[in-house]
Protein backbone atom coordinates (compact mmCIF):
# COMPACT_ATOMS: atom_id res chain seq x y z
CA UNK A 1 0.00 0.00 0.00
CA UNK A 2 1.44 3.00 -1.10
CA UNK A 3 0.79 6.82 0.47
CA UNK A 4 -1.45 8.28 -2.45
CA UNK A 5 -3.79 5.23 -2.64
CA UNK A 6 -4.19 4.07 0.98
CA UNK A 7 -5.23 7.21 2.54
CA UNK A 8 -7.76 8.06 0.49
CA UNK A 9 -9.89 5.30 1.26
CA UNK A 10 -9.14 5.78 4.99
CA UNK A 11 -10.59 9.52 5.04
CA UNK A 12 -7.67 10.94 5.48
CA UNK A 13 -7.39 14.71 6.40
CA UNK A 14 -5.11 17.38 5.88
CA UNK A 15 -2.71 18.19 8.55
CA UNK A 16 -3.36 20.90 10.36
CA UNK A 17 -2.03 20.40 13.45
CA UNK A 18 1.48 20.65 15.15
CA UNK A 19 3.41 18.28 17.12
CA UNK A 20 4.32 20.68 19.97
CA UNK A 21 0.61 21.21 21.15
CA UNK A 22 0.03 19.89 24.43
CA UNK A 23 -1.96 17.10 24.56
CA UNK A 24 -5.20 17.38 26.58
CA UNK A 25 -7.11 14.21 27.54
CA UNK A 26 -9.20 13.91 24.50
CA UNK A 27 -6.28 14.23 22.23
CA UNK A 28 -4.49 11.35 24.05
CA UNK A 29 -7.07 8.71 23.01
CA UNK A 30 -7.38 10.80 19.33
CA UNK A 31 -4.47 10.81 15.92
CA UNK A 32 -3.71 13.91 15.29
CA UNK A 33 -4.31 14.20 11.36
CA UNK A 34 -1.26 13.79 10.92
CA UNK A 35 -0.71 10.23 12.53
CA UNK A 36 -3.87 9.41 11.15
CA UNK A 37 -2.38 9.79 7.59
CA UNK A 38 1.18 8.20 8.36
CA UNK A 39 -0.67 5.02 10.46
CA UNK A 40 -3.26 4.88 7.52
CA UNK A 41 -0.73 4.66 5.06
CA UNK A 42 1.74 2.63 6.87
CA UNK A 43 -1.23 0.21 8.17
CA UNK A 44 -3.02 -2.65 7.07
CA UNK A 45 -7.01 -1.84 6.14
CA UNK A 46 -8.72 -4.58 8.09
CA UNK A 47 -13.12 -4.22 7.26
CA UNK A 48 -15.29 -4.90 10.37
CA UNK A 49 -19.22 -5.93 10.68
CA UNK A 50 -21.10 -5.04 13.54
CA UNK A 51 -21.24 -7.51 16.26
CA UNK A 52 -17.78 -8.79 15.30
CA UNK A 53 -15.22 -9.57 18.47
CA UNK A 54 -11.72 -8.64 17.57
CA UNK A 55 -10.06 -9.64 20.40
CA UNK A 56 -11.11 -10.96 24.48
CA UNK A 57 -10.30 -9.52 27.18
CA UNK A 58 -6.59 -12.04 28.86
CA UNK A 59 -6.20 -12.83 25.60
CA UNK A 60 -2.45 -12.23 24.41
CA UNK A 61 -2.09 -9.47 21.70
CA UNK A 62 0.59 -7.88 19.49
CA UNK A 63 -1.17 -5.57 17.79
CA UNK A 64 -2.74 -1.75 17.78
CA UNK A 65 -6.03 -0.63 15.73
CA UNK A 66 -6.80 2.60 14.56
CA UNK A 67 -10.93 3.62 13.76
CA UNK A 68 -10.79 4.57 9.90
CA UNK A 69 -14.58 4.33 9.96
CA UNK A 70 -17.52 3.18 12.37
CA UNK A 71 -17.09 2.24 16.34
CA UNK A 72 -15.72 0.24 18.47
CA UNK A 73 -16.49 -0.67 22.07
CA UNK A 74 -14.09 -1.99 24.95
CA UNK A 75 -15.70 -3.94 27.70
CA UNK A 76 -13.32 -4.00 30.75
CA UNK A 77 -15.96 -6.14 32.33
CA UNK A 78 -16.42 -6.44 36.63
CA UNK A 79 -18.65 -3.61 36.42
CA UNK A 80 -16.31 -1.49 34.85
CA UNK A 81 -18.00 1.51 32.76
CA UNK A 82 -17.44 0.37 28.77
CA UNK A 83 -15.95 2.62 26.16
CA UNK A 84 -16.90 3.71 22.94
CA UNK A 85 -14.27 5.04 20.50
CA UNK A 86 -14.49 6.69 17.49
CA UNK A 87 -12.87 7.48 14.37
CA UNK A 88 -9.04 8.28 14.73
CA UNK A 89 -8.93 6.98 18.26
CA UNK A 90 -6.79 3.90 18.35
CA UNK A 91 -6.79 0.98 21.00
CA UNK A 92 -4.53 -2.28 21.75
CA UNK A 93 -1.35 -0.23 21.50
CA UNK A 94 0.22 -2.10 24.62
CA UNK A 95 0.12 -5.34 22.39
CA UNK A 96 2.02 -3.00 19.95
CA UNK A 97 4.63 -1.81 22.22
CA UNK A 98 5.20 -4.66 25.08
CA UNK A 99 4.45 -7.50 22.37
CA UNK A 100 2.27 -10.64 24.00
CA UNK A 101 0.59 -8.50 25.96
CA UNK A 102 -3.07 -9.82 27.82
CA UNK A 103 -5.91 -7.86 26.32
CA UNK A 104 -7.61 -5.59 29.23
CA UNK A 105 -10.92 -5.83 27.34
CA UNK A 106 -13.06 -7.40 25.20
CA UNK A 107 -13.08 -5.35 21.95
CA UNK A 108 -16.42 -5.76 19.79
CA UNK A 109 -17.64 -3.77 16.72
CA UNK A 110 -20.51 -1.15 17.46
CA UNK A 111 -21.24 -0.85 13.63
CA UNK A 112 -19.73 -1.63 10.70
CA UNK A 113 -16.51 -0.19 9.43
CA UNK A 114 -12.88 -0.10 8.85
CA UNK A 115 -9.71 -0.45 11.01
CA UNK A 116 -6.03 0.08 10.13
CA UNK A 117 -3.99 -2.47 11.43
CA UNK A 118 -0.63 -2.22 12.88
CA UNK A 119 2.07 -5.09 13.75
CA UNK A 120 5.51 -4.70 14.81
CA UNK A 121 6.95 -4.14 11.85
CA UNK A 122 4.71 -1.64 10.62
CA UNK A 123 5.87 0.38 13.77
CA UNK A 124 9.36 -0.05 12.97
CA UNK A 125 8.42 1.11 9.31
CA UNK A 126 6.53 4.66 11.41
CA UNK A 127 9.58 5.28 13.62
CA UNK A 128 11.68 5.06 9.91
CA UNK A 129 9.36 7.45 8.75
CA UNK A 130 8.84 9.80 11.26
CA UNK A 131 10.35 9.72 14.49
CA UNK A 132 9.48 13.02 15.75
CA UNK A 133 5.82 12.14 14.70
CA UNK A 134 5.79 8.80 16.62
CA UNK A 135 7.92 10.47 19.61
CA UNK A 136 5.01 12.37 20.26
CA UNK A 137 2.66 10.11 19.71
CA UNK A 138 3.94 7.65 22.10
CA UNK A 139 4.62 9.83 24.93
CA UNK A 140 0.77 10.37 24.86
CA UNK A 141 0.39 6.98 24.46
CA UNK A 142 2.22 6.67 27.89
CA UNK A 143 0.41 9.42 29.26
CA UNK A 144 -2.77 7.72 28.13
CA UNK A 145 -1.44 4.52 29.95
CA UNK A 146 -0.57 5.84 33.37
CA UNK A 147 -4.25 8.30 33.33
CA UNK A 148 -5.53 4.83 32.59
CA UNK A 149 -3.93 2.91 35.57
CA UNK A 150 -4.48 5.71 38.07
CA UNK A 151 -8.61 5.81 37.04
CA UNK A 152 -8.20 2.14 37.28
CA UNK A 153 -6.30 2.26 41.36
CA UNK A 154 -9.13 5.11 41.92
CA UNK A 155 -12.13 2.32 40.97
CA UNK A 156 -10.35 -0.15 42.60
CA UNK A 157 -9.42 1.55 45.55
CA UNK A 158 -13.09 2.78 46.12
CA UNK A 159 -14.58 -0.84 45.77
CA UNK A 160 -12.26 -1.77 48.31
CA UNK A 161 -13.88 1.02 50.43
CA UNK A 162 -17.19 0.09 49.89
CA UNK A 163 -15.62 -3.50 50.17
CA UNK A 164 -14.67 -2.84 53.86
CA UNK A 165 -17.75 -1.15 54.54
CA UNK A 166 -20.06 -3.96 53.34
CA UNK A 167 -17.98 -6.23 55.27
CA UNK A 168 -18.12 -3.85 58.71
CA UNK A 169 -21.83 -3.62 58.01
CA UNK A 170 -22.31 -7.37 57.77
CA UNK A 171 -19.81 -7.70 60.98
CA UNK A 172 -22.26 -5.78 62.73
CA UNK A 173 -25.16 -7.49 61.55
CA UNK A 174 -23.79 -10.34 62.25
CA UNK A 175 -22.55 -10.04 65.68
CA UNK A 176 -26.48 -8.36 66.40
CA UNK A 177 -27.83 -11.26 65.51
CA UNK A 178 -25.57 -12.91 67.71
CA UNK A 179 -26.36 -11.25 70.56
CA UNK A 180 -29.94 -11.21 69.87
CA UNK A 181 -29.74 -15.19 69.08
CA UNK A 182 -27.73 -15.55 72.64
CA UNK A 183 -30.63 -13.46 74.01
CA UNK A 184 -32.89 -15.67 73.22
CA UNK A 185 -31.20 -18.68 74.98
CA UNK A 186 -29.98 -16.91 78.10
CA UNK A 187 -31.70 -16.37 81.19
CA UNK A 188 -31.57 -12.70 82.13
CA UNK A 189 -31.11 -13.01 85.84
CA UNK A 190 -28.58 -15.76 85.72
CA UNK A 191 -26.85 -16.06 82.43
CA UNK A 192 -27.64 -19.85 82.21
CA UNK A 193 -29.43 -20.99 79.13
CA UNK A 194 -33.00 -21.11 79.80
CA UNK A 195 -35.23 -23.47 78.68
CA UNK A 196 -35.23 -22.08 74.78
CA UNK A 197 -31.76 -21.97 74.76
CA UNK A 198 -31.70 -26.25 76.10
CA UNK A 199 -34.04 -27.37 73.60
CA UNK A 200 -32.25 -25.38 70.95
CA UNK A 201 -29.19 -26.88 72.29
CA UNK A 202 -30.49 -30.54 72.17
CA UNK A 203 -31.62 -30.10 68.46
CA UNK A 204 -28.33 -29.04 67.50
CA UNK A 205 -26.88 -31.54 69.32
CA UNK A 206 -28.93 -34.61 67.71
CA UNK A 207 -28.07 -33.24 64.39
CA UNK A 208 -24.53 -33.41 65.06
CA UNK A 209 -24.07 -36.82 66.97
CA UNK A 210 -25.60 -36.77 70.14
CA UNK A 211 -23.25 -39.26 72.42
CA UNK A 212 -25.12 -42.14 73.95
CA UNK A 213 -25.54 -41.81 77.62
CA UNK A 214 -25.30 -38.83 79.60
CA UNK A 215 -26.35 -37.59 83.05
CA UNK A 216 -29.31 -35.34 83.95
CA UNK A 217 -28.84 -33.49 87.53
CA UNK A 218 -32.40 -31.72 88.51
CA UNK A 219 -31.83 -29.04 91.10
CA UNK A 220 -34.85 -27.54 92.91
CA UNK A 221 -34.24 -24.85 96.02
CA UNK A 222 -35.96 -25.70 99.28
CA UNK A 223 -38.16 -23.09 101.18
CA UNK A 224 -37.24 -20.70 98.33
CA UNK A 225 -40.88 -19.11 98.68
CA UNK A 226 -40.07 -18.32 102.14
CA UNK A 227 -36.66 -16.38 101.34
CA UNK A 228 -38.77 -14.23 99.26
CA UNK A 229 -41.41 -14.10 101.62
CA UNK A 230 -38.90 -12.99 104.52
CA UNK A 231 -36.26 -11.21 102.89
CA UNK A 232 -38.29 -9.85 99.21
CA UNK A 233 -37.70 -10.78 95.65
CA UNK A 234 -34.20 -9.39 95.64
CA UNK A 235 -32.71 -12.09 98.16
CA UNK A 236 -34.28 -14.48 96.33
CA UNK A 237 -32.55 -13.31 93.23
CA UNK A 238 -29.34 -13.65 94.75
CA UNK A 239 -30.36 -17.15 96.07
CA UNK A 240 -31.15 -18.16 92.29
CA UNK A 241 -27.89 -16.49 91.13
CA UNK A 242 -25.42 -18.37 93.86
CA UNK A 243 -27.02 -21.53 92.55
CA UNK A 244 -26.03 -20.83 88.84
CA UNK A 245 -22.76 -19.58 90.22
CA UNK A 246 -22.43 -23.36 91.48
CA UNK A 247 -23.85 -24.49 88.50
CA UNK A 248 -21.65 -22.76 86.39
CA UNK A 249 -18.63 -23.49 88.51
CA UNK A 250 -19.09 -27.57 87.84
CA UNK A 251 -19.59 -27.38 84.60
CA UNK A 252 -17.42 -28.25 81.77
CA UNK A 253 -16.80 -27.42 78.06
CA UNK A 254 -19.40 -30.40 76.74
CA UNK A 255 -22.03 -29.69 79.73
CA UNK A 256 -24.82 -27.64 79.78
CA UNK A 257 -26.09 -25.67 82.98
CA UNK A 258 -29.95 -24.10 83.02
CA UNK A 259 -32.42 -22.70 84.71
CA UNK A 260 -35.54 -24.13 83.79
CA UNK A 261 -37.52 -21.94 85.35
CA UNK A 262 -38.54 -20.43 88.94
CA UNK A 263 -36.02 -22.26 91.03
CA UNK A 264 -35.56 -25.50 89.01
CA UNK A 265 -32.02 -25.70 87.45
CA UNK A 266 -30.67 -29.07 85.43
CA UNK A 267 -27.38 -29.99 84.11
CA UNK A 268 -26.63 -31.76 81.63
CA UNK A 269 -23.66 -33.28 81.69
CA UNK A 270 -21.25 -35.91 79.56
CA UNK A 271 -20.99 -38.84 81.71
CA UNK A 272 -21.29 -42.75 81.09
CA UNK A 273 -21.67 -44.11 84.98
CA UNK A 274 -23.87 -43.56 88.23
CA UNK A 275 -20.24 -42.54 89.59
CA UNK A 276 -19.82 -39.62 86.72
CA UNK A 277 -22.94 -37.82 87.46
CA UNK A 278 -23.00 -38.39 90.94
CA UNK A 279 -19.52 -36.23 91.36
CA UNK A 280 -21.85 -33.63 89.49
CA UNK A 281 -24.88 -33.43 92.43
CA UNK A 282 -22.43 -34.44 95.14
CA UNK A 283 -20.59 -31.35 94.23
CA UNK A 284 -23.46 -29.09 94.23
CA UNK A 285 -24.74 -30.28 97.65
CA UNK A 286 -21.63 -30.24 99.27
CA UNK A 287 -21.20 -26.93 98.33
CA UNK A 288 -24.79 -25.37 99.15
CA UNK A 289 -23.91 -27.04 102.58
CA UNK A 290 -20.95 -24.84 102.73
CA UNK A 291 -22.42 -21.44 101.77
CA UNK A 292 -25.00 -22.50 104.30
CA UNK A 293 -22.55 -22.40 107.56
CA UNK A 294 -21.74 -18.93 106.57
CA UNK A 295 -23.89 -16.55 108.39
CA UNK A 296 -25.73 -14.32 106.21
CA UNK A 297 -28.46 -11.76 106.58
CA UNK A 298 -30.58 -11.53 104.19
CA UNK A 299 -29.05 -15.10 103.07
CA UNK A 300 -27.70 -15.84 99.53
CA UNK A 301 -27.94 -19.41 99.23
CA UNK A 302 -30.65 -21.87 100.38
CA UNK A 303 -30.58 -25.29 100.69
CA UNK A 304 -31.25 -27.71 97.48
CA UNK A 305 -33.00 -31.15 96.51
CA UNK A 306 -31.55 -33.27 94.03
CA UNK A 307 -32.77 -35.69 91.65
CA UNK A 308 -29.99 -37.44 89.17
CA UNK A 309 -30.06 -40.43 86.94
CA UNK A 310 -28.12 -41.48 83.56
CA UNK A 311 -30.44 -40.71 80.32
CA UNK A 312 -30.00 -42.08 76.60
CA UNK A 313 -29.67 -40.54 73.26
CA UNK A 314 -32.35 -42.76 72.55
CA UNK A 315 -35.32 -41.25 74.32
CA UNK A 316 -36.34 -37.44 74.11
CA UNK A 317 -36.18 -34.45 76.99
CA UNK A 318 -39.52 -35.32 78.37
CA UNK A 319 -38.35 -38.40 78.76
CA UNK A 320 -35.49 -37.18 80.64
CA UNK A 321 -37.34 -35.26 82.62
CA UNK A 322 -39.85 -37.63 83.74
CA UNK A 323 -37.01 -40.19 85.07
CA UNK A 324 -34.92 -36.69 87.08
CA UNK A 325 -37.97 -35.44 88.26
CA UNK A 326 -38.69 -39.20 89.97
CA UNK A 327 -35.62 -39.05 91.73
CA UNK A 328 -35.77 -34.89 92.99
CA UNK A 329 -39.72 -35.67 94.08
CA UNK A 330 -37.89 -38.59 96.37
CA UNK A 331 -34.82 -36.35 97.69
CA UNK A 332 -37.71 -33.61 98.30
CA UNK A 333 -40.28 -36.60 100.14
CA UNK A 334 -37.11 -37.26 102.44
CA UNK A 335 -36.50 -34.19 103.73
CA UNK A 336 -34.96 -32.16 100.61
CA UNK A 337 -30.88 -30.68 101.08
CA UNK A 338 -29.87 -33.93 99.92
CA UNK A 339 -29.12 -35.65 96.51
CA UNK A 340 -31.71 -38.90 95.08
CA UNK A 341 -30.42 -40.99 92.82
CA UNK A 342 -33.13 -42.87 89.97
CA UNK A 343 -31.79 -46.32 88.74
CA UNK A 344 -34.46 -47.75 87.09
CA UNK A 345 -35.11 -48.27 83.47
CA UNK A 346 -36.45 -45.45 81.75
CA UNK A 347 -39.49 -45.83 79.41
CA UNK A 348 -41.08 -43.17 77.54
CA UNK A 349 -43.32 -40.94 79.52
């Protein structure tokens, strides 16, 4: 292709312009007539139909295009905004310059049209030409480049903003709904689970593997309506609150303290023997017995009945229940402050 034939058909201008002007940010992504003509006639003519993909965006790439006629769009894709460029405005020119370079877009024909195509060697044959002419139109180039990567560390560093935001928002949410979901199986006075929070417990247990046997300790306070009645509410609080204290005390990582409700507490605790869970109840006694000796006005501990047995995987809480509760209705027929412990077999209640 020779100067006088190949421009024509390109559109080319007349030259107008000089190559001192500085370049403003629409002239970066533009030829300047005068590269227009020198690319057009040093380029290959390459035709375009709408719809057509000329390159995708990782792919590797060695050469630049130049918009003779028609438009060309360059989606950058991750919900970055898309470009449109028009005639004289030129794109790929990293695959020009760095050679085997990965495509930043995906670059698809808006409408029909025609591109002038540059390789390697046609560069070399532009710098022959003109060097001053290419000078300039690489340092733009450059410019064009860094502008480029700068927008691109702006985007990026404001999704990474809202990034951190969404994820401080959804920390919060979460750790609401973590409070609100401990709420829910807490009991406010004592800070055992309460009854929600055991069932809840026992459900997510069974799904998991629930272990075979374990030990059920019922604890029920003796003369607790007569602390209240002699020393108000707010003794008894304490009374129900030195009892979870206890509670909480004996417990270990696999056990599960509660307050049922009133002044019944269980525990539920990971134990295969009558020995295991009676180390439990002992415990608790033993211990109300020595609060007890301590002289205190209005008191903060009264003393307790309880009821404990072994209880299988098999069978459900009401179950459980019904087999404790048989052995804390005997501790409480013989004179309560003392520990009862059920051996028979349990059938369903």
């Amino acid at each position: 292709m020779n100067r006088d034939t190949a421009a024509p058909a390109l559109g080319r201008e007349p030259d107008n312009s000089t190559v001192t002007a500085a370049p403003t940010d629409a002239a970066m992504a533009v030829l300047t007539p005068g590269e227009f003509e020198l690319f057009a006639e040093i380029g290959r003519p390459r035709r375009i139909e709408a719809g057509q993909v000329l390159f995708r965006r990782g792919e590797l790439g060695t050469t630049m295009f130049v918009i003779a006629r028609g438009a060309i769009v360059l989606d950058f894709g991750d919900d970055l905004v898309t470009k449109r460029l028009g005639v004289r405005e030129f794109f790929g020119e990293l695959g020009l310059l760095i050679g085997d370079h990965a495509r930043s877009a995906d670059a698809i024909a808006a409408t029909d049209g025609l591109l002038v195509e540059l390789r390697h060697e046609e560069f070399q044959r532009l710098v022959d030409r003109d060097p001053s002419l290419v000078s300039y139109f690489l340092r733009r180039a450059i410019m064009r480049v860094v502008l480029n990567e700068q927008s691109l560390i702006r985007r990026l560093r404001r999704r990474n903003q809202d990034l951190e935001a969404a994820l401080d928002s959804l920390y919060a949410t979460t750790h609401q709904l973590n409070q609100t979901e401990e709420l829910i199986r807490t009991d406010d006075l004592t800070g055992l689970y309460n009854r929600r929070g055991l069932t809840l417990h026992l459900q997510e247990s069974r799904a998991l593997g629930m272990p075979e046997t374990m030990g059920l300790v019922l604890i029920d306070c003796d003369r607790f309506k007569q602390v209240n009645d002699d020393y108000g509410h707010l003794a008894g609080d304490r009374v129900l609150q030195s009892v979870a204290n206890i509670l909480r005390s004996v417990a270990g990582a696999e056990d599960i303290a509660c307050r049922l409700g009133g002044d019944e507490f269980c525990l539920l605790v990971a134990a295969r023997t009558r020995q295991d869970v009676m180390r439990f109840a002992e415990f608790i006694v033993h211990t109300v017995h020595g609060l007890l000796e301590i002289p205190q006005s209005p008191p903060t501990i009264c003393p307790v009945s309880v009821g404990a047995c072994l209880v299988s995987a098999k069978h459900e809480w009401n179950d459980w229940y019904a087999h404790a509760d048989g052995a804390l209705y005997q501790a409480k027929r013989l004179g309560g402050n003392r520990v009862q412990w059920q051996d028979a077999e349990m059938t369903p209640a």
